[in-house]
Protein backbone atom coordinates (compact mmCIF):
# COMPACT_ATOMS: atom_id res chain seq x y z
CA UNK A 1 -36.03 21.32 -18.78
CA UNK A 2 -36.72 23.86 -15.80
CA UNK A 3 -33.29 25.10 -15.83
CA UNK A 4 -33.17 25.63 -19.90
CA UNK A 5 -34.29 28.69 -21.42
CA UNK A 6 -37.36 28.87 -23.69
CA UNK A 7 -37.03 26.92 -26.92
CA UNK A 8 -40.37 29.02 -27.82
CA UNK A 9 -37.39 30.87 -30.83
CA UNK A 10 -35.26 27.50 -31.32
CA UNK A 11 -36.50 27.82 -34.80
CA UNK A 12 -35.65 31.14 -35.47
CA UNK A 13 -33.76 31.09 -39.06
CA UNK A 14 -30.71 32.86 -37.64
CA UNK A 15 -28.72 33.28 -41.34
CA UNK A 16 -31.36 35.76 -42.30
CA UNK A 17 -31.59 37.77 -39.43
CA UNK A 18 -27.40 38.18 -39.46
CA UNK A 19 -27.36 38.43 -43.21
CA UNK A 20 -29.86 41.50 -43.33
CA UNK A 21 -28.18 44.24 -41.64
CA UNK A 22 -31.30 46.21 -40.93
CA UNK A 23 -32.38 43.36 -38.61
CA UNK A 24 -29.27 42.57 -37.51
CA UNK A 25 -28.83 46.39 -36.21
CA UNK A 26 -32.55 46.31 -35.01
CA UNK A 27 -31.90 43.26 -32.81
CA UNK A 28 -28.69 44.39 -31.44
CA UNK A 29 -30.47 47.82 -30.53
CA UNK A 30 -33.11 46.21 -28.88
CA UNK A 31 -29.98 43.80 -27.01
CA UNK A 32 -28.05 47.22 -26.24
CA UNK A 33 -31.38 48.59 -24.80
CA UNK A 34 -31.05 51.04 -27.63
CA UNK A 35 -34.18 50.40 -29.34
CA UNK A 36 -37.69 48.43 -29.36
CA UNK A 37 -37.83 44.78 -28.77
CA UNK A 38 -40.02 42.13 -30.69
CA UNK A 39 -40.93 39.20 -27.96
CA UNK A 40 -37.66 36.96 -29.71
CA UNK A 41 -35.67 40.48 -29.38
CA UNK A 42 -36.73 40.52 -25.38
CA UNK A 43 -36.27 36.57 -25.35
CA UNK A 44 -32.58 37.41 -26.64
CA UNK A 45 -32.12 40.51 -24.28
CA UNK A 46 -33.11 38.88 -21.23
CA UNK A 47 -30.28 36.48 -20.92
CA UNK A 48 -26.52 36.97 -22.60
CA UNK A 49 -24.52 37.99 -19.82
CA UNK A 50 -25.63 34.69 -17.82
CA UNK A 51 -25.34 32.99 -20.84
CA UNK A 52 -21.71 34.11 -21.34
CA UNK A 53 -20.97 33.47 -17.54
CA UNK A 54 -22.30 30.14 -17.49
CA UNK A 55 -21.16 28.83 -20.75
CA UNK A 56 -24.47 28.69 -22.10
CA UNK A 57 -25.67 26.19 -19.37
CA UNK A 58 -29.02 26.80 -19.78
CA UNK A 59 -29.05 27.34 -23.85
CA UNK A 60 -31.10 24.33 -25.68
CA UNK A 61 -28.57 22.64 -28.08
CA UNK A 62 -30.41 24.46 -30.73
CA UNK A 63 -29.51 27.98 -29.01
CA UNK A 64 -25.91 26.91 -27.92
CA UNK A 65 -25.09 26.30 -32.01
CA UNK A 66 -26.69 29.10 -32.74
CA UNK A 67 -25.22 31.16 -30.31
CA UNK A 68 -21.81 29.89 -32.03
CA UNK A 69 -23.13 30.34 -35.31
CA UNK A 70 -23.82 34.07 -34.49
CA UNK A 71 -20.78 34.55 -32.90
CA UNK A 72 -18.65 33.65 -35.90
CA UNK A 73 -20.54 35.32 -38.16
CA UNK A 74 -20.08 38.55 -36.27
CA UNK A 75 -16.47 37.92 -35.84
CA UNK A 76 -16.18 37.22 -39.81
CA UNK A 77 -18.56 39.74 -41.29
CA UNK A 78 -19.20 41.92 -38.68
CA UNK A 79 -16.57 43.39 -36.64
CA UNK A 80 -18.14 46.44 -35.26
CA UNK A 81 -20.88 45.20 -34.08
CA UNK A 82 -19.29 42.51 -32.40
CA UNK A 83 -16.78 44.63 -30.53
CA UNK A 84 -19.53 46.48 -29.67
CA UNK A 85 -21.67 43.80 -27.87
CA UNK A 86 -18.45 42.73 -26.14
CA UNK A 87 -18.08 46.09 -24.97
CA UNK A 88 -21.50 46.32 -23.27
CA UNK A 89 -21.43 42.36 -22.00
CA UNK A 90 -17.55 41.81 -21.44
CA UNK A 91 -16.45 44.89 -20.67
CA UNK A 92 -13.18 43.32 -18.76
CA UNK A 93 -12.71 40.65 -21.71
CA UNK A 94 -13.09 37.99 -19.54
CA UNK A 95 -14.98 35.74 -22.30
CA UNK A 96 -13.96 37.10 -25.42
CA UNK A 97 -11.02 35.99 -25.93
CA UNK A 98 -12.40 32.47 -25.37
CA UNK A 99 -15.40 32.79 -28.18
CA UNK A 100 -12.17 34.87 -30.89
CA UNK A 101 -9.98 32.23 -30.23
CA UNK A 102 -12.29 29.01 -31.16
CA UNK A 103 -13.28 31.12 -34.12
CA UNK A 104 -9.56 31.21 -35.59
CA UNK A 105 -9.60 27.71 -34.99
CA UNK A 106 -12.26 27.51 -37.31
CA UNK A 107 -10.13 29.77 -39.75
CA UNK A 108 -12.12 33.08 -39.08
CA UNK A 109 -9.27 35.89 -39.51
CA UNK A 110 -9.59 39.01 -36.92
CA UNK A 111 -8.21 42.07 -37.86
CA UNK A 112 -6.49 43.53 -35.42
C-alpha cells in the first residue's frame, strides 16, 4: 500500500462537492494554484498530472471511481471547467481524448 496514495479522503462525498459550484470552483482554484487549499484540496493538488500519466496507478479503487465519476460529471455538466483543467494538466491532449471518449461511451454528449 506504499505505492498508493492516501485513502485519508476515500470517503470524501464527491456528488456534493461537484454539485455545489462554489466548492466545485474553490477546489479547482486551489488545483489551478489559483486559490487556498483545505488539506483534501492539497491532497487533490499534489498528484493529477502523475495520476493522468500513470493511469491512476497509484489511486485506491475508491479514488480511481471517483476520479471517473468526476470526470464525467465535468464533461456532462461542466464543460468549462473541464476544458480548463485539461488545459493546465494536458496541455498537448495527450489524455483527454482517452477520459472524452469513454465518457460518450457512457452516453455523455460533448459539445463541440
Amino acid at each position: 500500500a506504499d505505492d498508493k496514495y492516501t485513502d485519508k479522503y476515500d470517503k470524501i462525498n464527491l456528488r456534493e462537492i461537484l454539485e455545489n459550484k462554489r466548492l466545485l470552483e474553490s477546489y479547482m482554484d486551489c488545483v489551478l494554484g489559483k486559490g487556498k487549499c483545505t488539506p483534501e484540496g492539497k491532497e487533490l493538488k499534489d498528484h493529477p498530472q502523475e495520476a493522468l500519466e500513470t493511469g491512476c496507478e497509484k489511486c485506491t479503487e475508491a479514488q480511481e471511481k471517483g476520479t471517473e465519476t468526476s470526470i464525467d460529471y465535468l464533461i456532462k455538466n461542466e464543460l468549462e471547467i473541464w476544458k480548463e483543467l485539461t488545459a493546465h494538466f494536458d496541455p498537448d491532449g495527450k489524455w483527454r481524448k482517452k477520459y472524452e471518449d469513454r465518457a460518450k461511451a457512457k452516453g455523455i454528449v460533448i459539445p463541440e
